[in-house]
Protein backbone atom coordinates (compact mmCIF):
# COMPACT_ATOMS: atom_id res chain seq x y z
CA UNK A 1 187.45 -50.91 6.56
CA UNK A 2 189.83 -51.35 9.27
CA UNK A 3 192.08 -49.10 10.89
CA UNK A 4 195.53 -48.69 9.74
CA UNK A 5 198.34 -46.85 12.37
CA UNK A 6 199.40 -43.97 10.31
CA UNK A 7 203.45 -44.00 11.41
CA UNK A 8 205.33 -40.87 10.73
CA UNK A 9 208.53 -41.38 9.88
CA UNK A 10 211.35 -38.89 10.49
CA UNK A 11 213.75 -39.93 8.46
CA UNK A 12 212.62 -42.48 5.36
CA UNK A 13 215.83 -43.24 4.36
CA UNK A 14 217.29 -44.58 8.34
CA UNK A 15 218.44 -47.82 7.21
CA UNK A 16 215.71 -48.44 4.79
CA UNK A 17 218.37 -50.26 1.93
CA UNK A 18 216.05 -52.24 -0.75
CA UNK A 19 217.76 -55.46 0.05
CA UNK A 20 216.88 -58.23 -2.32
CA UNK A 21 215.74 -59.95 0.67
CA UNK A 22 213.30 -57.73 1.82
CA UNK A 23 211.93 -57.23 -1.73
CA UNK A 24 211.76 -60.57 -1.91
CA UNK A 25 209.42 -60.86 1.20
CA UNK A 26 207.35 -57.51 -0.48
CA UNK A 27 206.83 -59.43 -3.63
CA UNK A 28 205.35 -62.53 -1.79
CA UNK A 29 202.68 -60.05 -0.61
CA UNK A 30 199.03 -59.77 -2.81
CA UNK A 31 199.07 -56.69 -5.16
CA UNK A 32 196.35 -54.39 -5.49
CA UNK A 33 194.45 -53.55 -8.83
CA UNK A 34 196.26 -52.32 -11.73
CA UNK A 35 196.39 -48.43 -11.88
CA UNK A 36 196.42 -47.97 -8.48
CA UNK A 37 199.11 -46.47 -6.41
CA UNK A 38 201.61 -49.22 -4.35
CA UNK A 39 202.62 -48.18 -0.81
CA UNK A 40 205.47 -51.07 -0.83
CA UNK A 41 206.54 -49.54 -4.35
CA UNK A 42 206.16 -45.82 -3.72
CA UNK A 43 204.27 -45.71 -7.43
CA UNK A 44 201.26 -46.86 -9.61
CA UNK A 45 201.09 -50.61 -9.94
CA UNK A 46 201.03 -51.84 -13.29
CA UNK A 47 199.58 -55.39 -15.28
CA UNK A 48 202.95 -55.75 -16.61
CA UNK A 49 204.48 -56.04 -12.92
CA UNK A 50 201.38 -58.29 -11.98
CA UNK A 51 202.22 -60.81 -15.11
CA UNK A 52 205.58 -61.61 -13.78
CA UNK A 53 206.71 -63.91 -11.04
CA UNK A 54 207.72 -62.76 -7.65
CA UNK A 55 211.11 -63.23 -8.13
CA UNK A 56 211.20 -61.07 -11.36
CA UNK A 57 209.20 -58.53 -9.75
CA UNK A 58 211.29 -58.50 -6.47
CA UNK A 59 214.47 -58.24 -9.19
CA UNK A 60 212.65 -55.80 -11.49
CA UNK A 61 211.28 -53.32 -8.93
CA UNK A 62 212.46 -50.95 -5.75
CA UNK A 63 210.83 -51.29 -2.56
CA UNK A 64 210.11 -47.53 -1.43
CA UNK A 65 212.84 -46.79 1.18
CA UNK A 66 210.57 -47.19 4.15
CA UNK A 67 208.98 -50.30 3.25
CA UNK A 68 212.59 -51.44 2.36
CA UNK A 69 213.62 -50.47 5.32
CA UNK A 70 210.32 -52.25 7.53
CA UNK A 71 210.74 -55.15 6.19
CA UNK A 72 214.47 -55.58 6.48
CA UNK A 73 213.94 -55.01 9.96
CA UNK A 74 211.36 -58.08 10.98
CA UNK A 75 213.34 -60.04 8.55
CA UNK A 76 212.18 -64.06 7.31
CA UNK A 77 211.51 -65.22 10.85
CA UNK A 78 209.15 -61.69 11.22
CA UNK A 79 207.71 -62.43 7.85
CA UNK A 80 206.65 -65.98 8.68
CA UNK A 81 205.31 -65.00 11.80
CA UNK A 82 203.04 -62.77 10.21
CA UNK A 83 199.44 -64.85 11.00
CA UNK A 84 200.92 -65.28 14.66
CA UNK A 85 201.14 -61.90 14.84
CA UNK A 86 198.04 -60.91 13.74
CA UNK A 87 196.55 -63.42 15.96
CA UNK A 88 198.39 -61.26 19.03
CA UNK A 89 196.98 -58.06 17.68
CA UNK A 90 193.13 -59.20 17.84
CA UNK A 91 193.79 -60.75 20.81
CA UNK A 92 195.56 -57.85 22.54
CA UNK A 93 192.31 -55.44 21.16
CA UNK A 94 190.04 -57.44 22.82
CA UNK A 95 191.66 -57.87 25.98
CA UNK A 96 192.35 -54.00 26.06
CA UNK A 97 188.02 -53.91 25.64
CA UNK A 98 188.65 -51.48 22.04
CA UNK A 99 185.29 -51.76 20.48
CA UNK A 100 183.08 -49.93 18.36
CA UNK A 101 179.16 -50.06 18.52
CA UNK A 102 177.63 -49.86 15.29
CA UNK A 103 174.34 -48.20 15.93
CA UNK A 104 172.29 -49.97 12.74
CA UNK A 105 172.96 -52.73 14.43
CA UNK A 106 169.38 -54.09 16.29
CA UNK A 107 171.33 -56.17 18.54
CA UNK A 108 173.42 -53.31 20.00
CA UNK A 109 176.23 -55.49 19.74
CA UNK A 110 179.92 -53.80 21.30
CA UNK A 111 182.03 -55.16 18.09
CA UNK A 112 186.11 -55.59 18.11
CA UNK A 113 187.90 -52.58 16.77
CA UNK A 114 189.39 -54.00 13.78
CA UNK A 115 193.27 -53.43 12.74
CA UNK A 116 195.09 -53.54 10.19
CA UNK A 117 198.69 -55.73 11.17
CA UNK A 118 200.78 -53.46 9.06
CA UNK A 119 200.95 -49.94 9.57
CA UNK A 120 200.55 -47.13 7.10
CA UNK A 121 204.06 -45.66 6.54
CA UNK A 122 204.07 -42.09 5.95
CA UNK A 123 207.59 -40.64 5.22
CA UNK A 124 208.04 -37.19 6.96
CA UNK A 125 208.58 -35.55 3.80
CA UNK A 126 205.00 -36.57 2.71
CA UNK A 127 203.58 -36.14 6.59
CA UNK A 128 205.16 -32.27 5.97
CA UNK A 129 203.19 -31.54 3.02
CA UNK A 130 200.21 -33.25 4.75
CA UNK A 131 200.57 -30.89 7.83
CA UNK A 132 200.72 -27.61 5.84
CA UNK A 133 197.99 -28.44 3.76
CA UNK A 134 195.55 -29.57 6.49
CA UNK A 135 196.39 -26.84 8.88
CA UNK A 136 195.73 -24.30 5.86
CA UNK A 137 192.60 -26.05 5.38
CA UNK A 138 191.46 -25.52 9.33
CA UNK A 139 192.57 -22.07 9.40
CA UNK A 140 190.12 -21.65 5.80
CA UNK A 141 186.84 -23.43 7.57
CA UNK A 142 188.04 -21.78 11.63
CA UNK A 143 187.73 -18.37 9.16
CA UNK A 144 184.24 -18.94 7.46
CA UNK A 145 182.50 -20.23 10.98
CA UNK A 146 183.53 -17.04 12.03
CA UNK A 147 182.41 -14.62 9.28
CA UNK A 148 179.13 -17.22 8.76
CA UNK A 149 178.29 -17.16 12.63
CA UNK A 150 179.45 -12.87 12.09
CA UNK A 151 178.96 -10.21 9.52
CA UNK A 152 178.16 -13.09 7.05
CA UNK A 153 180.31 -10.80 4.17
CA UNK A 154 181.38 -14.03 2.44
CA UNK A 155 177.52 -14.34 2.02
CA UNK A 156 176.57 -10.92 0.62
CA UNK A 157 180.06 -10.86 -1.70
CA UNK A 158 178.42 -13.96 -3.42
CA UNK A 159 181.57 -16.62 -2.66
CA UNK A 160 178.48 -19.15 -0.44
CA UNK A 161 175.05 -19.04 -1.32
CA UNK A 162 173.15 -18.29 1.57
CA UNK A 163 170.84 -21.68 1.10
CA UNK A 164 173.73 -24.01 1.66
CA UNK A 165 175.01 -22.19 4.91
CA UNK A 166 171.40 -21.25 5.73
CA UNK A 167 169.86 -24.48 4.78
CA UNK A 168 171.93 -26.70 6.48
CA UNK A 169 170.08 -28.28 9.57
CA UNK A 170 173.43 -28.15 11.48
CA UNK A 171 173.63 -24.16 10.95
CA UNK A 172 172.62 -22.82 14.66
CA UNK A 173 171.23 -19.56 14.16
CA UNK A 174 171.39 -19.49 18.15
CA UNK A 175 174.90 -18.89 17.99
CA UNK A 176 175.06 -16.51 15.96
CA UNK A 177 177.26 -13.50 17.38
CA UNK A 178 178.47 -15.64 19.59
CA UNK A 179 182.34 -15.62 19.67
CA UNK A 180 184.42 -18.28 21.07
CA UNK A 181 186.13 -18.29 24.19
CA UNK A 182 189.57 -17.64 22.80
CA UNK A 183 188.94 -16.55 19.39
CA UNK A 184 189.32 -19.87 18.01
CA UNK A 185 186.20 -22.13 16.75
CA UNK A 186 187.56 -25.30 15.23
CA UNK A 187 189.87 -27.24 17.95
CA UNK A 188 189.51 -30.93 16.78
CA UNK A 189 188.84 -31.05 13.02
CA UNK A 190 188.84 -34.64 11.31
CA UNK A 191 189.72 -35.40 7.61
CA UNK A 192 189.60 -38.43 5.59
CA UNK A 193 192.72 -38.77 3.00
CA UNK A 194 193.52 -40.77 0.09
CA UNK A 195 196.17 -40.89 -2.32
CA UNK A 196 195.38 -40.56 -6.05
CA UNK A 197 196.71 -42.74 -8.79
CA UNK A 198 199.90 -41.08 -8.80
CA UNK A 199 200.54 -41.27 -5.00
CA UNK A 200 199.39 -37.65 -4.28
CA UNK A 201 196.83 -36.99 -1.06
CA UNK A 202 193.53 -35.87 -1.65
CA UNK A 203 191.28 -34.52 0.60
CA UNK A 204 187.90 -37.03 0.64
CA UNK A 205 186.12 -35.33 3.64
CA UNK A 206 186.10 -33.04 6.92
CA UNK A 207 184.52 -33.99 10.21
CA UNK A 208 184.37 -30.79 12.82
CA UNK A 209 180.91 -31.24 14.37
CA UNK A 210 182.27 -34.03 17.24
CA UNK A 211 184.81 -35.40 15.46
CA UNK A 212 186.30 -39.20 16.86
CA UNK A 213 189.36 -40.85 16.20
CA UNK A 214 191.94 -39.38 18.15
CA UNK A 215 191.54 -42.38 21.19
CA UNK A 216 191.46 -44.81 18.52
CA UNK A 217 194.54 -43.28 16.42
CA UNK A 218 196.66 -43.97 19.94
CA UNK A 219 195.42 -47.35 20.84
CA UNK A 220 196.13 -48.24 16.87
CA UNK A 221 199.83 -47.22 17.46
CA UNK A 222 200.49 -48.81 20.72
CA UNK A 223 198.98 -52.35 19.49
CA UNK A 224 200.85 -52.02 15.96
CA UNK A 225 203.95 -51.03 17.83
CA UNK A 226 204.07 -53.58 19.98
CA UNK A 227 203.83 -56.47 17.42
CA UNK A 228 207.10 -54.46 15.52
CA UNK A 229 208.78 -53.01 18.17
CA UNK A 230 212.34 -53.50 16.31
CA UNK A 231 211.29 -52.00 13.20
CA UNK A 232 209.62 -48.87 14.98
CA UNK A 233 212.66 -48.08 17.16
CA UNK A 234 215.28 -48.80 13.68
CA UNK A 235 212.77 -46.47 11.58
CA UNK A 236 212.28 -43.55 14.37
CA UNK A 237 208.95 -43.38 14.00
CA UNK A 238 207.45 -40.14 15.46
CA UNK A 239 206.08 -40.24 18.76
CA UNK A 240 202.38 -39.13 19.40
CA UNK A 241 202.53 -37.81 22.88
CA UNK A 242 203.21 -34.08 22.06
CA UNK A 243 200.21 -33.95 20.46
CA UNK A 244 197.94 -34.77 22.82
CA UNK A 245 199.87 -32.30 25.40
CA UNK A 246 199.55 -29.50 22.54
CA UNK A 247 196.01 -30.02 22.99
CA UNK A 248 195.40 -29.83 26.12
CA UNK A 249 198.23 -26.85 26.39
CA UNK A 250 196.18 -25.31 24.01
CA UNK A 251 192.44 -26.09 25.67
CA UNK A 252 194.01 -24.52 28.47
CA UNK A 253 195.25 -21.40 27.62
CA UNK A 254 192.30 -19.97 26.40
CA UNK A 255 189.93 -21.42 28.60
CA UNK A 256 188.77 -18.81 31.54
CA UNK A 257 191.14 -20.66 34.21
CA UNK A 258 194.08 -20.38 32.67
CA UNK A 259 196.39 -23.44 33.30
CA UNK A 260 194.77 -24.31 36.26
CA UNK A 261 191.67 -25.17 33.64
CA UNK A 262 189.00 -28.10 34.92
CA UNK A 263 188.52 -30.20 31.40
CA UNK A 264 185.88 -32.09 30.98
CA UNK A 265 185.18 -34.88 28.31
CA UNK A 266 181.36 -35.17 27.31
CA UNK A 267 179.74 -38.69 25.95
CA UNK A 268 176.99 -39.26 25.20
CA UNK A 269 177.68 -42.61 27.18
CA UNK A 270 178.37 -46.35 26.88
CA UNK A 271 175.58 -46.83 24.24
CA UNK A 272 177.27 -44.33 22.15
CA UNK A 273 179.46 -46.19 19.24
CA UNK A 274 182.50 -45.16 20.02
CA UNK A 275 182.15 -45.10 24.18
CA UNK A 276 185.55 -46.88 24.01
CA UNK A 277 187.74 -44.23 22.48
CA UNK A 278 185.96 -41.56 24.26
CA UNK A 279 186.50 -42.92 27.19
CA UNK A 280 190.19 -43.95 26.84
CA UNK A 281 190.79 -40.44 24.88
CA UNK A 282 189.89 -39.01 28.46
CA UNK A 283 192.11 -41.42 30.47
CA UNK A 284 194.99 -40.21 28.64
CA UNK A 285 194.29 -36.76 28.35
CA UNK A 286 193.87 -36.60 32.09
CA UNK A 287 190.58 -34.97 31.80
CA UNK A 288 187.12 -35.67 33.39
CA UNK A 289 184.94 -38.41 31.38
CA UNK A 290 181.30 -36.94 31.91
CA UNK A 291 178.08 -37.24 30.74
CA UNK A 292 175.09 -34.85 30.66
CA UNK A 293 173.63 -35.74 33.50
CA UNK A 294 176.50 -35.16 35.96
CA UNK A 295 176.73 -31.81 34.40
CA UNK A 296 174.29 -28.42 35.23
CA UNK A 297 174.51 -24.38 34.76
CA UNK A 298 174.35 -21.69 37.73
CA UNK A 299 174.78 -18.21 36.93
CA UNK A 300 175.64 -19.03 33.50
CA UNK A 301 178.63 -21.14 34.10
CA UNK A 302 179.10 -24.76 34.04
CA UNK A 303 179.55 -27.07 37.45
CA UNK A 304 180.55 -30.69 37.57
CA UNK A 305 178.43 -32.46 40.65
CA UNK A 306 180.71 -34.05 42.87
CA UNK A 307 180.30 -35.89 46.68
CA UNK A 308 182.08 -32.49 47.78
CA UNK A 309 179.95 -30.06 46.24
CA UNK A 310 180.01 -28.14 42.53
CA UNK A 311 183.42 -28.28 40.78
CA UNK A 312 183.75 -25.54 38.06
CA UNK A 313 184.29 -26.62 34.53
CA UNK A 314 186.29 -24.28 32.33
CA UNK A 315 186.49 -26.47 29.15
CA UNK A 316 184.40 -28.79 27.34
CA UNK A 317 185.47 -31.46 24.85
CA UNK A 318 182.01 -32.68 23.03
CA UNK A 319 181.27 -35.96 21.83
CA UNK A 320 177.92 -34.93 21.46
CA UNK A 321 176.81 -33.40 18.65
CA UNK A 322 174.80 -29.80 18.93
CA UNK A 323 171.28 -31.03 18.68
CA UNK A 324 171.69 -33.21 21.87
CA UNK A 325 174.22 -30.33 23.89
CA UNK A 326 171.05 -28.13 25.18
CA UNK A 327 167.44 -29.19 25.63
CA UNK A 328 166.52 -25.70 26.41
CA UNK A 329 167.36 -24.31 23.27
CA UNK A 330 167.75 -27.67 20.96
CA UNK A 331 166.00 -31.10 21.34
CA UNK A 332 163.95 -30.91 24.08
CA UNK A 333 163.84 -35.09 24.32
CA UNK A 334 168.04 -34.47 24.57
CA UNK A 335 168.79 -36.65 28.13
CA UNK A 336 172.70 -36.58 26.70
CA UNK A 337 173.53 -32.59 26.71
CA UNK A 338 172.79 -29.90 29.83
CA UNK A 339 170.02 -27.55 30.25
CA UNK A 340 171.54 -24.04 29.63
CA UNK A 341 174.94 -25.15 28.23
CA UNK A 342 174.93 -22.60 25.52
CA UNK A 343 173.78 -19.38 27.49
CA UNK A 344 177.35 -20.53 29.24
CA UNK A 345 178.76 -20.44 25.78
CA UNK A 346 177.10 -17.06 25.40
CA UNK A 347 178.42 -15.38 28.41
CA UNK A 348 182.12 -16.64 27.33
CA UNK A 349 182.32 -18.80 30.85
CA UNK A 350 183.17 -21.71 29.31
CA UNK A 351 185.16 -23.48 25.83
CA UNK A 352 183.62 -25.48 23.83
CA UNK A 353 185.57 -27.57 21.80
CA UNK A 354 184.24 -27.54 19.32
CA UNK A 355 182.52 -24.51 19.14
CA UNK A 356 178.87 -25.40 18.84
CA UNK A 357 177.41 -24.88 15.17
CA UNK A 358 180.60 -26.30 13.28
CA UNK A 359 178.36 -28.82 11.21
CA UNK A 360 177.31 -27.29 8.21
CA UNK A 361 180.99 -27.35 7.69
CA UNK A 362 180.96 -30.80 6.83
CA UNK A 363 179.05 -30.62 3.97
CA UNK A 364 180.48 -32.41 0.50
CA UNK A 365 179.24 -29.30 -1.20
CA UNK A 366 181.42 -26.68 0.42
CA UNK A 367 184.50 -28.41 -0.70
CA UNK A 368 183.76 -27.30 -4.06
CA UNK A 369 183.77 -23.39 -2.87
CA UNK A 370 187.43 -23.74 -0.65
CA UNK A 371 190.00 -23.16 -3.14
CA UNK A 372 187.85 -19.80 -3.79
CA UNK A 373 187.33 -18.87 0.00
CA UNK A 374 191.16 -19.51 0.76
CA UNK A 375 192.07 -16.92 -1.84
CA UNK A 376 189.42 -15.10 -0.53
CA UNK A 377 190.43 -15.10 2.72
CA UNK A 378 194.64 -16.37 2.83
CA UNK A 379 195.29 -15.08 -0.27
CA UNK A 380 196.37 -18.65 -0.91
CA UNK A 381 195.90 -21.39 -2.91
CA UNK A 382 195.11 -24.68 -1.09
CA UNK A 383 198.13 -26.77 -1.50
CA UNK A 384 195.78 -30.05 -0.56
CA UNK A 385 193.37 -31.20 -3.57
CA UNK A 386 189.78 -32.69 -2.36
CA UNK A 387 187.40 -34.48 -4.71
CA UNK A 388 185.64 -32.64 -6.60
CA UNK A 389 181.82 -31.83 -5.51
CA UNK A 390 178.89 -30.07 -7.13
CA UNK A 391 176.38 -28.16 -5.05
CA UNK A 392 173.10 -28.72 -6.60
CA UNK A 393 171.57 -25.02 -6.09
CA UNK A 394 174.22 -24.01 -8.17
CA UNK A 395 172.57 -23.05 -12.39
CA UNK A 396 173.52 -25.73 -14.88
């Protein structure tokens, strides 16, 4: 499906009056199926809104504040100029090279990265909630990574059977007793969202193996921004830029060089689907786009090659997942990772981000055990529903 900006919005209500007008231009927009919930309306769409005309429905019903507010800013003239718009937008994402390699495809084809024209408005009432509930949800998987890869009580106390941990092909028992450099295991984690019926978030899935998105999520908000550039400055969207600094803040102070830290990027390189946003994610970041190959271990610590000689490397951000990192000790046909990469890990000489083994977090089924393990662990209940799953082992 294509990507949508998600644009935080600090305060909903900054001009956002539900002008007839602007409701007007809402209701001129195709609805969605009945039941489900309406952005533009801030509630479930109904058959009886669908069997009236535009101008009853624009009369009838409220534009949610920030959608009132969006479209009162681009106005008629913006609202006619929609298709031109959009016709700027693909152009500007293929100019700027965004693409995204889908790998079942034979003819290894570099497709455009597609975008949504409008952007998904997120008032920062709803973005707050979001926040607390996701960051309770990393701090609930960082914690079971660490007992699962440690004294495995959550195991022997019955809250995981051992065959979905232990089962899992992405569970490295290489690392285990390994502890990060740090403290801190999960450093990128990924999640997809939806909203229910009623307009509440639900969690759908986690990604914390090599999770991608974060180049794309930037290059989503400069190109939407720059189609709406009124309406983002009237709306005071939040900016995304202290973000990306927290991270790399944050990569640095627990990394063995302090803040004079040498981060590198790894790809698995331009064949890789998402070479693109890997290697624009590095760009911005300021870090050092690398793959395996320019990459090796001495005395248990990692070395970028260089015309001038071996440059240390402190940090690692992985795009590769943990079966490619090491041929030593994983795939030994791996020409993405490099040899002795994890005895690195080991001696605590360099961070992994993330920490290698995260995988078997991703599984559907463990969803179904996290409201247990966070008031196992937090002694709190997770304030983010996900979908509900069903681990198989489990008796009938």
């Amino acid at each position: 499906m294509p990507a949508m900006d998600s644009s935080v919005l600090d305060d909903p209500h900054s001009g956002a009056l539900a002008l007839p007008a602007a409701e007007a231009l809402a209701a001129r927009l195709p609805r969605g199926p009945s039941g489900h919930y309406d952005e533009l309306y801030g509630r479930p769409w109904s058959d009886d809104l669908l069997s009236e005309a535009p101008e009853s429905i624009a009369a009838s019903a409220q534009l949610a504040p920030a959608w009132a507010s969006f479209f009162s800013s681009i106005g008629e003239r913006g609202f006619a100029e929609l298709g031109e718009r959009q016709a700027r937008l693909t152009r500007q994402i293929r100019e700027n090279g965004v693409t995204y390699n889908v790998y079942a495809d034979e003819s290894n084809l570099q497709r455009p990265w597609p975008v949504d024209l409008f952007p998904l408005l997120v008032p920062a009432h709803e973005w707050a909630q979001i926040e607390v509930g996701i960051a309770q949800r990393v701090r609930v998987l960082d914690a079971v990574m660490a007992d699962m890869y440690g004294p495995q009580r959550l195991l022997r106390e019955g809250l995981i059977p051992p065959a979905l941990v232990q089962g899992h092909p992405d569970y490295l028992r290489a690392m285990h007793g390994v502890k990060p450099v740090g403290g801190t295991y999960l450093h990128i984690v990924a999640f997809d969202l939806a909203r229910g019926p009623k307009g509440n978030w639900w969690v759908v899935s986690q990604r914390t193996q090599a999770p991608s998105g974060l180049g794309y999520l930037l290059e989503n908000r400069l190109a939407v921004s720059s189609q709406f550039p009124r309406a983002f400055e009237r709306m005071h969207v939040r900016r995304l830029a202290a973000t990306y600094r927290s991270l790399v803040e944050s990569l640095k102070s627990m990394a063995p060089g302090g803040s004079d830290a040498h981060i590198a990027l790894l790809t698995p390189g331009p064949y890789n689907e998402t070479y693109f946003e890997q290697s624009y994610l590095a760009r911005y970041l300021g870090v050092t786009l690398v793959e395996g190959s320019d990459l090796t271990v001495r005395d248990q610590k990692l070395y970028l090659k260089t015309l001038r000689g071996l440059q240390r490397v402190h940090a690692l951000i992985r795009r590769v997942d943990d079966g490619f990192v090491d041929p030593l000790e994983m795939r030994a046909d791996s020409r993405l990772g490099v040899p002795g990469l994890f005895q690195a890990v080991r001696a605590g000489n360099v961070l992994m981000a993330n920490h290698p083994g995260a995988g078997f977090l991703e599984s559907s089924a463990l969803l179904g055990f996290l409201p247990a393990l966070a008031r196992h662990l937090l002694s709190e209940e997770l304030s983010l529903p996900a979908l509900h799953t069903w681990w198989c082992g489990e008796p009938a």
